[in-house]
PDB file of N, CA and C in Angstrom:
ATOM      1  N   UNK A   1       4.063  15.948  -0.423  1.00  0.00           N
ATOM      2  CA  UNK A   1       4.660  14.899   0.372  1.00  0.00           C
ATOM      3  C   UNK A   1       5.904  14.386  -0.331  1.00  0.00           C
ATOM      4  N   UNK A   2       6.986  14.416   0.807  1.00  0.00           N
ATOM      5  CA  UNK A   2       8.507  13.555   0.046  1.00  0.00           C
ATOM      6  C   UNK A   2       8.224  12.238   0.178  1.00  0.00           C
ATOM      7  N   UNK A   3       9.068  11.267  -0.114  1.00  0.00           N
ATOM      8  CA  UNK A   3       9.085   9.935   0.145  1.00  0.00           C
ATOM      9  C   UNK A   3      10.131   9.966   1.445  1.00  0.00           C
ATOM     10  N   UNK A   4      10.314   9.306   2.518  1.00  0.00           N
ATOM     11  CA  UNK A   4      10.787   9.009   4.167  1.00  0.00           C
ATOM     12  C   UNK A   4      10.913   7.786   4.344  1.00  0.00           C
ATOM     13  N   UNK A   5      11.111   6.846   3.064  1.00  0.00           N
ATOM     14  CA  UNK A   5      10.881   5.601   4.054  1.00  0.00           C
ATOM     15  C   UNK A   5      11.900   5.185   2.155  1.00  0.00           C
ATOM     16  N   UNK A   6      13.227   4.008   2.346  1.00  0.00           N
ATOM     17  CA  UNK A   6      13.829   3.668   1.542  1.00  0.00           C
ATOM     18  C   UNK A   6      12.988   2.591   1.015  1.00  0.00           C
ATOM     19  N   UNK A   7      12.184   2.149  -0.217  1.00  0.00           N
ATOM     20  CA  UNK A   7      11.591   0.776  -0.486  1.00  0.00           C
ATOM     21  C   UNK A   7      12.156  -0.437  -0.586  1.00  0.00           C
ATOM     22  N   UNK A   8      13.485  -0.327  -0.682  1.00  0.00           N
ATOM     23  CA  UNK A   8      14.653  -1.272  -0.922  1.00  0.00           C
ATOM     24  C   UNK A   8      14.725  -2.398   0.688  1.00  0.00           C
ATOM     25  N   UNK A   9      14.243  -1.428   1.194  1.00  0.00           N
ATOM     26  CA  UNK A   9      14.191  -1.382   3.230  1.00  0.00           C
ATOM     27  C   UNK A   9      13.436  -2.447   3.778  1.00  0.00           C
ATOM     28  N   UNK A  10      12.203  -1.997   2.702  1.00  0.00           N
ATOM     29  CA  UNK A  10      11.062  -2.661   3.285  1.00  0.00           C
ATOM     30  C   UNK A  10      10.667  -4.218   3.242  1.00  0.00           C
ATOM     31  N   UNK A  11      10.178  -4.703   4.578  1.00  0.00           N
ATOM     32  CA  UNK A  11      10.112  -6.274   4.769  1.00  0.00           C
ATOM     33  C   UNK A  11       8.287  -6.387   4.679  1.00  0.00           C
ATOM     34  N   UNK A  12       8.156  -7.083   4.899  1.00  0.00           N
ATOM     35  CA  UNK A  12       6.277  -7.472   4.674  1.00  0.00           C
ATOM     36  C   UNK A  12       6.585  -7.272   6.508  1.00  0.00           C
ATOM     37  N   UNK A  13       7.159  -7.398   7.077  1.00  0.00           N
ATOM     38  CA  UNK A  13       7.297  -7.599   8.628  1.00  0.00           C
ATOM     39  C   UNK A  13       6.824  -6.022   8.980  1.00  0.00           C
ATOM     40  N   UNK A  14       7.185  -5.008   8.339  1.00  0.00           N
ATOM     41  CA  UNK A  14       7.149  -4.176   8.916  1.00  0.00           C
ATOM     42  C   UNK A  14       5.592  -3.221   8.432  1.00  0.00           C
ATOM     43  N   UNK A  15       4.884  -4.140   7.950  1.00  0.00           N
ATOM     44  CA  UNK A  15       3.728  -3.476   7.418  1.00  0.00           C
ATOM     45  C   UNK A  15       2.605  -4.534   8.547  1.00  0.00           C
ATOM     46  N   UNK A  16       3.165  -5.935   8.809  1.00  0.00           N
ATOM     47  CA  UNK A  16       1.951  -6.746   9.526  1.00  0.00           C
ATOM     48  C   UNK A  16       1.520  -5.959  10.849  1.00  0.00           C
ATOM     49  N   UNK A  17       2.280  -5.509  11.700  1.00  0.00           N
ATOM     50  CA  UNK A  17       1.218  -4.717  12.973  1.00  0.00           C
ATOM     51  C   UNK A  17       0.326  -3.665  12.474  1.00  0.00           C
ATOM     52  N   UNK A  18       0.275  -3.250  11.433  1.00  0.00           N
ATOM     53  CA  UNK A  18      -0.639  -2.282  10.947  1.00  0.00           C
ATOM     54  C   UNK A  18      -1.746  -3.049   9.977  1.00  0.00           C
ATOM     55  N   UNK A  19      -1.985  -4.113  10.069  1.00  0.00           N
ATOM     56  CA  UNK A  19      -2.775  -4.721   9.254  1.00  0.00           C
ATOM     57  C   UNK A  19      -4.421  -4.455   9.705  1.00  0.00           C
ATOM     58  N   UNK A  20      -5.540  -3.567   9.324  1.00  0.00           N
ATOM     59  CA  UNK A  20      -6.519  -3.179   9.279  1.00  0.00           C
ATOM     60  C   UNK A  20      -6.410  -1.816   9.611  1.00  0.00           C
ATOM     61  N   UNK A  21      -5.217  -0.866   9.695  1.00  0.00           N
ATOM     62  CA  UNK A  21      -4.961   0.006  10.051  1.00  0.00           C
ATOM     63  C   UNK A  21      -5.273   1.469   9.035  1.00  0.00           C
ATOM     64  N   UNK A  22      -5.405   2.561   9.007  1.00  0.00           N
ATOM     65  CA  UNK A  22      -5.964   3.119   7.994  1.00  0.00           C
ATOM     66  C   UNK A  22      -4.549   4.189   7.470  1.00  0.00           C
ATOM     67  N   UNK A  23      -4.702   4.170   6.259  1.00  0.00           N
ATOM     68  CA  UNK A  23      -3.502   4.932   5.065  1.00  0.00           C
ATOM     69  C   UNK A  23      -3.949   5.965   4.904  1.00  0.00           C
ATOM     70  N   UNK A  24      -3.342   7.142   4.674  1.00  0.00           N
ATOM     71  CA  UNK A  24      -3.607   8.107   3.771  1.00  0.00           C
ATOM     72  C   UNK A  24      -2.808   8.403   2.691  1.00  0.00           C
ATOM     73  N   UNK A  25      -3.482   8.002   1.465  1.00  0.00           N
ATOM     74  CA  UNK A  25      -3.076   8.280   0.254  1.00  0.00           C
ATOM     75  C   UNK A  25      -3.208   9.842  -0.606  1.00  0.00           C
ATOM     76  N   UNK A  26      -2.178  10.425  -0.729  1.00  0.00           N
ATOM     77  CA  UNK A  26      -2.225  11.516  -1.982  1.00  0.00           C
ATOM     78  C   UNK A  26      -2.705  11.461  -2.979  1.00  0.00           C
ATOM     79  N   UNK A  27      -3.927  11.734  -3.840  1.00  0.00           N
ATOM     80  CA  UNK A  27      -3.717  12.034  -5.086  1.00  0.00           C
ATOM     81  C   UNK A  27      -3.513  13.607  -5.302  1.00  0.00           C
ATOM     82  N   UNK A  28      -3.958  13.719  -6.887  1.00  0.00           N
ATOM     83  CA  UNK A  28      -3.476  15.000  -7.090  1.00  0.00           C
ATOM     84  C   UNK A  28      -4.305  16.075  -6.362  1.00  0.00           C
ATOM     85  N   UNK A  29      -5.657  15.700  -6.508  1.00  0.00           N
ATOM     86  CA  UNK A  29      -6.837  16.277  -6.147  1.00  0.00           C
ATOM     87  C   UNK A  29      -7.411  16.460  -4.672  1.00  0.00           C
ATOM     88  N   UNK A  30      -6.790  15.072  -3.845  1.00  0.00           N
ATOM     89  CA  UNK A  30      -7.837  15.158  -2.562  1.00  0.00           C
ATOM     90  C   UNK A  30      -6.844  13.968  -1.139  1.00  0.00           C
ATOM     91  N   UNK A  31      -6.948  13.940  -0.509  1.00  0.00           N
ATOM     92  CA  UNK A  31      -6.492  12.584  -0.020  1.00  0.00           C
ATOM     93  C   UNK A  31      -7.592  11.567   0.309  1.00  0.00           C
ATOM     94  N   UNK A  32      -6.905  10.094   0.135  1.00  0.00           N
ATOM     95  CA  UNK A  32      -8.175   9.148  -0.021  1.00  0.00           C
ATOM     96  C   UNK A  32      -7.471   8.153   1.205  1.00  0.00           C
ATOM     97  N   UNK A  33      -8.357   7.668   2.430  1.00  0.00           N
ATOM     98  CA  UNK A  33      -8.264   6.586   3.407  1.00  0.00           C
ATOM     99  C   UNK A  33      -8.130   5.086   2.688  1.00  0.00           C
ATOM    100  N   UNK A  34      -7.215   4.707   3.365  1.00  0.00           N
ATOM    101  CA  UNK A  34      -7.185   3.697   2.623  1.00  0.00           C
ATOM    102  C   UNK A  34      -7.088   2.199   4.009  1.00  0.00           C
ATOM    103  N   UNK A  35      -7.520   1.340   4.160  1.00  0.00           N
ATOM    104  CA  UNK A  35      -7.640   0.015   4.834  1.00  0.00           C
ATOM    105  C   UNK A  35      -6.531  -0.663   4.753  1.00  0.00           C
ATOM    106  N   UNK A  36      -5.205  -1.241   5.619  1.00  0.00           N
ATOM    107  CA  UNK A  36      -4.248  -2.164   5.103  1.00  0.00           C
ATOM    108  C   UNK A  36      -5.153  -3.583   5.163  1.00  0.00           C
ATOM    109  N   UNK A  37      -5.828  -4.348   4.112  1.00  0.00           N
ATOM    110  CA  UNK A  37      -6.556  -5.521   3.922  1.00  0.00           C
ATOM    111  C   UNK A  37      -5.657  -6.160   4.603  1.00  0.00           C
ATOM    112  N   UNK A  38      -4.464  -6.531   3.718  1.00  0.00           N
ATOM    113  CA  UNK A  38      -3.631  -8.189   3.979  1.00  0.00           C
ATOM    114  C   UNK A  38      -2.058  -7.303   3.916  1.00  0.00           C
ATOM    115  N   UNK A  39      -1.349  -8.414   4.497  1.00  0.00           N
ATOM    116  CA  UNK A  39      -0.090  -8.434   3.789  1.00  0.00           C
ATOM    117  C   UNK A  39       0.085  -9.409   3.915  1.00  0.00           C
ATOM    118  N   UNK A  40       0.748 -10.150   2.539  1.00  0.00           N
ATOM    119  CA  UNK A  40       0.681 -11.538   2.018  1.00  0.00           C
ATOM    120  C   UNK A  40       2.253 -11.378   1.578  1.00  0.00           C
ATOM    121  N   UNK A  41       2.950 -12.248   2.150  1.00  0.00           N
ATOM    122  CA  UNK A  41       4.692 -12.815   1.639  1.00  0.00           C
ATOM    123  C   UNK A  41       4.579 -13.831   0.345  1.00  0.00           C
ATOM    124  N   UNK A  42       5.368 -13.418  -0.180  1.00  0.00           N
ATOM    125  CA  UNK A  42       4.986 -13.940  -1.657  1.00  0.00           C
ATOM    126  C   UNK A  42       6.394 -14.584  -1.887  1.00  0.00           C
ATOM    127  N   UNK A  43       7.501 -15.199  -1.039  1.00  0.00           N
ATOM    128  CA  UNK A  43       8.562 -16.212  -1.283  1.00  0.00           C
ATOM    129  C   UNK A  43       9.589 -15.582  -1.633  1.00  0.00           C
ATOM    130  N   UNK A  44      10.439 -15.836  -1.907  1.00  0.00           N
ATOM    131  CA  UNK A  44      12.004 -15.193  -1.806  1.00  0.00           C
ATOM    132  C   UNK A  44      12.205 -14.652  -3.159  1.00  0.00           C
ATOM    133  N   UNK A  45      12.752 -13.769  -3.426  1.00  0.00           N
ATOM    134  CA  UNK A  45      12.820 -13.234  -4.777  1.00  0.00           C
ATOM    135  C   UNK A  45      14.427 -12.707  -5.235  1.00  0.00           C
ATOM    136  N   UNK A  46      15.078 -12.766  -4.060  1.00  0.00           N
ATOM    137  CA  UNK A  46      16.608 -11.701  -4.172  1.00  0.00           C
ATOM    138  C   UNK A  46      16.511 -11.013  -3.169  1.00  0.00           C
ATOM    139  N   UNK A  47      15.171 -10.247  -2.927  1.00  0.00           N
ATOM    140  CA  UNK A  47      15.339  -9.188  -2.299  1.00  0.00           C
ATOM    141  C   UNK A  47      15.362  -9.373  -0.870  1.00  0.00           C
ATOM    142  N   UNK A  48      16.270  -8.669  -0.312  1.00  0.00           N
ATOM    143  CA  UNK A  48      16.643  -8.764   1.155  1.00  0.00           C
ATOM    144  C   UNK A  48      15.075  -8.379   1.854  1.00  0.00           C
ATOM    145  N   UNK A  49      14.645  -9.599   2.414  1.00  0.00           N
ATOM    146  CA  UNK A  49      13.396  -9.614   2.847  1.00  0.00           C
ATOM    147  C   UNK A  49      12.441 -10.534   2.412  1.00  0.00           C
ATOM    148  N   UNK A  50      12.635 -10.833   1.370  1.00  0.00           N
ATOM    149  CA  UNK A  50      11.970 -11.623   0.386  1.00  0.00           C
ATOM    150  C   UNK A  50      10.871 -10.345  -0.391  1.00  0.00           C
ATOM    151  N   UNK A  51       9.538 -11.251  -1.636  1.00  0.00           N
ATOM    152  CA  UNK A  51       9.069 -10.596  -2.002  1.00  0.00           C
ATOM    153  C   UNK A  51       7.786 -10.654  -1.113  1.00  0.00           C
ATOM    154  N   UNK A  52       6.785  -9.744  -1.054  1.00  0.00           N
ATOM    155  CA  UNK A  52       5.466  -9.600  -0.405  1.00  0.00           C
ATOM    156  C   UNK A  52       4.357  -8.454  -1.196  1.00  0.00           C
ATOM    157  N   UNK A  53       3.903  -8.317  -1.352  1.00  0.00           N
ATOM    158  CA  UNK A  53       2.268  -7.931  -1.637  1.00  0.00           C
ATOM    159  C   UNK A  53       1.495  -6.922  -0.286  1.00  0.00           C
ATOM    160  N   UNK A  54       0.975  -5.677  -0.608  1.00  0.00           N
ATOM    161  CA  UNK A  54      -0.170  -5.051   0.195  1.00  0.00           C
ATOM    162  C   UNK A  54      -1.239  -5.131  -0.114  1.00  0.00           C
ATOM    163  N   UNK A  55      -2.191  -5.081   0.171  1.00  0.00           N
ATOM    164  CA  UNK A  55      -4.003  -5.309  -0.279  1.00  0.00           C
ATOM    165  C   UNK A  55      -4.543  -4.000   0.710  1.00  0.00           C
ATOM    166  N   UNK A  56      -5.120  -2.941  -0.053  1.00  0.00           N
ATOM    167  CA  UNK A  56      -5.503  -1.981   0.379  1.00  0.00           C
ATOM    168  C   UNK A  56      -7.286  -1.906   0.091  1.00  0.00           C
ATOM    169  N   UNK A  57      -7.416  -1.760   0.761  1.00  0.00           N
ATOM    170  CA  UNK A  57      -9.232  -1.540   0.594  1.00  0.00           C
ATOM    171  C   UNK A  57      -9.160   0.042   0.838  1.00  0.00           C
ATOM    172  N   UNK A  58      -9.958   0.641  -0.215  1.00  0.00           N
ATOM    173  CA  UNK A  58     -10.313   2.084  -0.552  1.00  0.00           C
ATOM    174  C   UNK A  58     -11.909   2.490  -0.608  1.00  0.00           C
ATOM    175  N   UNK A  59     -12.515   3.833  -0.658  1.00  0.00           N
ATOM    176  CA  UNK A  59     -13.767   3.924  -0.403  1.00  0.00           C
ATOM    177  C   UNK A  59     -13.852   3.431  -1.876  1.00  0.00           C
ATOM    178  N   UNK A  60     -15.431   3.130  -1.881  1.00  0.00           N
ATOM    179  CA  UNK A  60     -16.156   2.274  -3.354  1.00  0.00           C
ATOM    180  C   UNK A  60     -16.227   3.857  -3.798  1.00  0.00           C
ATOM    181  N   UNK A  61     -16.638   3.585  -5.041  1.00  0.00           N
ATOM    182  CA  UNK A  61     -16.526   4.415  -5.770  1.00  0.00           C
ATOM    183  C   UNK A  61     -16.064   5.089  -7.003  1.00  0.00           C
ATOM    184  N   UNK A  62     -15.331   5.550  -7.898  1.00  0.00           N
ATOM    185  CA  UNK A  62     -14.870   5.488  -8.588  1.00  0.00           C
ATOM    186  C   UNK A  62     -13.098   5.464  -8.664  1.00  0.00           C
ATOM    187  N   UNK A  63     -12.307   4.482  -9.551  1.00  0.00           N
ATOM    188  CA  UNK A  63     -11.327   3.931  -9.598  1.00  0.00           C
ATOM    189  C   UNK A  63     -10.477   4.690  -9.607  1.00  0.00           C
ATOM    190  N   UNK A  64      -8.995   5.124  -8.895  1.00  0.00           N
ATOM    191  CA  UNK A  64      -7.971   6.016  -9.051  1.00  0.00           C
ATOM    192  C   UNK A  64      -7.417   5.214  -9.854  1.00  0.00           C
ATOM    193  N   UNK A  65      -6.246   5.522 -11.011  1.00  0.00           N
ATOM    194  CA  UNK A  65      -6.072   4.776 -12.005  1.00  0.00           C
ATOM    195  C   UNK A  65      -4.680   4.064 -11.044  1.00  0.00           C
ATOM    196  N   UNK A  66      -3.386   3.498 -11.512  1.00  0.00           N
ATOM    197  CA  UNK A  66      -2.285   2.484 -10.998  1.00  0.00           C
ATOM    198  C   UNK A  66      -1.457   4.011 -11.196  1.00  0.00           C
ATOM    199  N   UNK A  67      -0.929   4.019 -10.075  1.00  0.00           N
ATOM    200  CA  UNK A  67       0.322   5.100  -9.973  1.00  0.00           C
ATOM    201  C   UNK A  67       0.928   4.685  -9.146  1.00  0.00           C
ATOM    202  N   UNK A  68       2.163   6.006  -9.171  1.00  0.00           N
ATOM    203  CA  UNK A  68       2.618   5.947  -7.506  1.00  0.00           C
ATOM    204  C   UNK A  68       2.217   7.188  -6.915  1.00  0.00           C
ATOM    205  N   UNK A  69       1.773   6.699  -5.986  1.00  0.00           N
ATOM    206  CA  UNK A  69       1.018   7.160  -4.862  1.00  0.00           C
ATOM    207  C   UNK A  69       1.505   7.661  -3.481  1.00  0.00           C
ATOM    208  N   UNK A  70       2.278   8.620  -2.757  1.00  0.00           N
ATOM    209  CA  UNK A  70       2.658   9.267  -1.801  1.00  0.00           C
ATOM    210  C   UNK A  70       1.722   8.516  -0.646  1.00  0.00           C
ATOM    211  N   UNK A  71       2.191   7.675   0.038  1.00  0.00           N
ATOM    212  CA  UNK A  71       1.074   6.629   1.293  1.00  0.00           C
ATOM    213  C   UNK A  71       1.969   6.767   2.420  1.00  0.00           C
ATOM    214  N   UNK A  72       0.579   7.669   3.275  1.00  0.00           N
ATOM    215  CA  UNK A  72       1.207   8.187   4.478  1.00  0.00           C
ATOM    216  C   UNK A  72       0.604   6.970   5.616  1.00  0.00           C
ATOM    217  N   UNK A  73       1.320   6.892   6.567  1.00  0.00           N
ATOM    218  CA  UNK A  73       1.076   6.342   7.750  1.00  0.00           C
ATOM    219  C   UNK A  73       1.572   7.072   9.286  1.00  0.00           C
ATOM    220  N   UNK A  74       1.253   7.131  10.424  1.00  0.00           N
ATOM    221  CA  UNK A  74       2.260   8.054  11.405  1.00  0.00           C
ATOM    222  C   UNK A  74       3.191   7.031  11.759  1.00  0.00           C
ATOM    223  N   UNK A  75       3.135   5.773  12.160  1.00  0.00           N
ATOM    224  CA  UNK A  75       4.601   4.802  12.410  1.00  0.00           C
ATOM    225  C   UNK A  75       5.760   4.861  11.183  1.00  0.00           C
ATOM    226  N   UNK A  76       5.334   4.483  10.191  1.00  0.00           N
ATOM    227  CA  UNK A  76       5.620   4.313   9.041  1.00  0.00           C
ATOM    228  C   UNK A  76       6.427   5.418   8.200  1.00  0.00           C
ATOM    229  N   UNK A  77       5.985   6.399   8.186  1.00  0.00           N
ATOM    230  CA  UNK A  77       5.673   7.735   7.286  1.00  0.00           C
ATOM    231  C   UNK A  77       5.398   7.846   6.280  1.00  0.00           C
ATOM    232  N   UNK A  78       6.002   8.703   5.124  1.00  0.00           N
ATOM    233  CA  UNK A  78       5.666   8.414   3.791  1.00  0.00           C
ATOM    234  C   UNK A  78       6.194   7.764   2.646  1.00  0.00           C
ATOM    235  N   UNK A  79       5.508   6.659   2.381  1.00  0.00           N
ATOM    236  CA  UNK A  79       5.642   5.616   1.525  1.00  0.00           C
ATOM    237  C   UNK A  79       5.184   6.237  -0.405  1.00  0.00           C
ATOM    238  N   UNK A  80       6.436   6.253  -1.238  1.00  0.00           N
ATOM    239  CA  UNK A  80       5.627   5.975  -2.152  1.00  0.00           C
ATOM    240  C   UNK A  80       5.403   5.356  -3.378  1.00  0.00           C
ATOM    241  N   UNK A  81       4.657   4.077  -3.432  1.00  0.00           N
ATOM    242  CA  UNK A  81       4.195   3.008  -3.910  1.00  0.00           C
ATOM    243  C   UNK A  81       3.299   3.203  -5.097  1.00  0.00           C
ATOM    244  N   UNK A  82       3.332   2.317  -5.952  1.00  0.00           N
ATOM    245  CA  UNK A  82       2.820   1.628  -7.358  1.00  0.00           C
ATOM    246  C   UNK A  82       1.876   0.799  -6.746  1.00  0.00           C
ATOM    247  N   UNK A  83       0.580   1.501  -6.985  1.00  0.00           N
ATOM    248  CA  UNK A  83      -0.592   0.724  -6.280  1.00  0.00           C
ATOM    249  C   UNK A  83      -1.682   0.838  -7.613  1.00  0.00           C
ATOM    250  N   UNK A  84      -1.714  -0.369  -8.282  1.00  0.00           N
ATOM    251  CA  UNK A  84      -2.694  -1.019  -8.658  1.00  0.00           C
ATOM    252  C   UNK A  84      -4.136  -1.636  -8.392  1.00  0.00           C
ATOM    253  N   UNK A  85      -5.385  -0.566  -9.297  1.00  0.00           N
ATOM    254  CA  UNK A  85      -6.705  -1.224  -9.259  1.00  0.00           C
ATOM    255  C   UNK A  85      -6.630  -2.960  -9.175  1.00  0.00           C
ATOM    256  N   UNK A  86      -7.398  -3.538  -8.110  1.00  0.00           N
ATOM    257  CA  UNK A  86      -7.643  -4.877  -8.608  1.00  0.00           C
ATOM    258  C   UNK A  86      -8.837  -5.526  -8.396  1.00  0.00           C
ATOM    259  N   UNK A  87      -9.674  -4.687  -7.999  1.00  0.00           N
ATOM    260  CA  UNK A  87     -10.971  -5.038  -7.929  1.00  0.00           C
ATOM    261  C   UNK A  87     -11.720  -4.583  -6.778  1.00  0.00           C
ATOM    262  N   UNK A  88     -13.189  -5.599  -6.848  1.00  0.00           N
ATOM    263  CA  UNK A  88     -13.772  -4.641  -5.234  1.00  0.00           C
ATOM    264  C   UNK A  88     -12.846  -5.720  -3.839  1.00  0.00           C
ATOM    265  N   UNK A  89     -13.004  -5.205  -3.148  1.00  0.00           N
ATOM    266  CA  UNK A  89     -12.286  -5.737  -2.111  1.00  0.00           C
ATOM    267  C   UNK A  89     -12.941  -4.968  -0.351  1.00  0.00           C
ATOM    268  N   UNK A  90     -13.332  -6.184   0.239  1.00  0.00           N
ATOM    269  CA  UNK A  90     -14.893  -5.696   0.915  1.00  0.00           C
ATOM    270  C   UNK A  90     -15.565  -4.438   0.827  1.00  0.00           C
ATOM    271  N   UNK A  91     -15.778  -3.741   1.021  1.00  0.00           N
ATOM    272  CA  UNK A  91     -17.187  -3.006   0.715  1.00  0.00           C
ATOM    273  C   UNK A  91     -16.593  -1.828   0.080  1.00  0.00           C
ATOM    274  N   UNK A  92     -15.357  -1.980  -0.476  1.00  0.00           N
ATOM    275  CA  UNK A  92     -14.974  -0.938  -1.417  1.00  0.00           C
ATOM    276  C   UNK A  92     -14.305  -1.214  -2.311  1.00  0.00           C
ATOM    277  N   UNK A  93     -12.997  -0.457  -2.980  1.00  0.00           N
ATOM    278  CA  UNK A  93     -12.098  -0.391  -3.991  1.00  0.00           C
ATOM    279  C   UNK A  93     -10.916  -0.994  -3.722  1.00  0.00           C
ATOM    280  N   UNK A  94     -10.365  -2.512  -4.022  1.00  0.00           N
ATOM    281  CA  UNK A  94      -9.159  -2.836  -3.972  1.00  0.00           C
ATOM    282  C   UNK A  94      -8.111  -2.581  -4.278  1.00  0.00           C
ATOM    283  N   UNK A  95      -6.533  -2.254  -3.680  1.00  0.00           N
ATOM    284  CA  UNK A  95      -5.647  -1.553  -4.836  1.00  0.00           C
ATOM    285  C   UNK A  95      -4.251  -2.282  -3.816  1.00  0.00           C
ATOM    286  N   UNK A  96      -3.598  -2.896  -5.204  1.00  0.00           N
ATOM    287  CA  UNK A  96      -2.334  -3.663  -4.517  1.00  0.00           C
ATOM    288  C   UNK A  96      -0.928  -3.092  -4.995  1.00  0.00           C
ATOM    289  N   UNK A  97       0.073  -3.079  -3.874  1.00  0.00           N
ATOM    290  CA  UNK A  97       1.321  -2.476  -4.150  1.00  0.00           C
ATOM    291  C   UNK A  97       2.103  -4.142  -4.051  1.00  0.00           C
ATOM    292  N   UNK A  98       3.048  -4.507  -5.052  1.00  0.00           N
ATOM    293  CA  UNK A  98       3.822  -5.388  -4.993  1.00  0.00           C
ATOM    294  C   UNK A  98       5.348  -4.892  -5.141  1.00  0.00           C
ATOM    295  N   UNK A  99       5.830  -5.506  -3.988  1.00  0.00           N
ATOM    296  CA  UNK A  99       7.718  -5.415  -3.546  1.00  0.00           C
ATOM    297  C   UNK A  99       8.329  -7.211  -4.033  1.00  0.00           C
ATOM    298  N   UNK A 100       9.160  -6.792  -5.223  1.00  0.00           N
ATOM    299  CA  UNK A 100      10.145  -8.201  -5.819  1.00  0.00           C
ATOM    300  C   UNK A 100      11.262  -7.437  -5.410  1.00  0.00           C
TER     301      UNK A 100
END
């Protein structure tokens, strides 16, 4: 997977209609579904858009470590994001990408 989508681009606006919507993430090994939990605006930072936060819920199980991660969507396309373990996050694996 290339990256299709500029991150510089991206607004928290354009991730909220997909909010419970399901991801597919690359790893090296397998692809993993992923839940859009939240998207949370996190106040102005510089960046054209301001800054904002993703909250991804992943199957439970064991932890993919913080990378970047090739995150596909079909509106969207391919995103790829620095997504951080952060805990359980409903009935699975939490993992957050933050845009400053």
């Amino acid at each position: 997977m290339t990256s299709t989508v500029d991150l510089a681009k991206l607004h928290s606006d354009d991730f909220t209609p997909y909010q419970d919507a399901e991801f597919e993430m690359q790893t090296a090994e397998h692809a993993v579904t992923l839940k859009l939990a939240k998207v949370e605006f996190a106040g102005n930072s510089g960046r054209p858009g301001g800054a904002f936060s993703l909250l991804f819920a992943g199957p439970k199980g064991a932890w993919l470590p913080q990378a970047i991660y090739p995150v596909r969507h079909p509106a969207l396309g391919v995103i790829e994001i620095f997504l951080v373990p952060i805990g359980p996050l409903g009935d699975g694996n939490g993992y957050q990408a933050v845009f400053t």
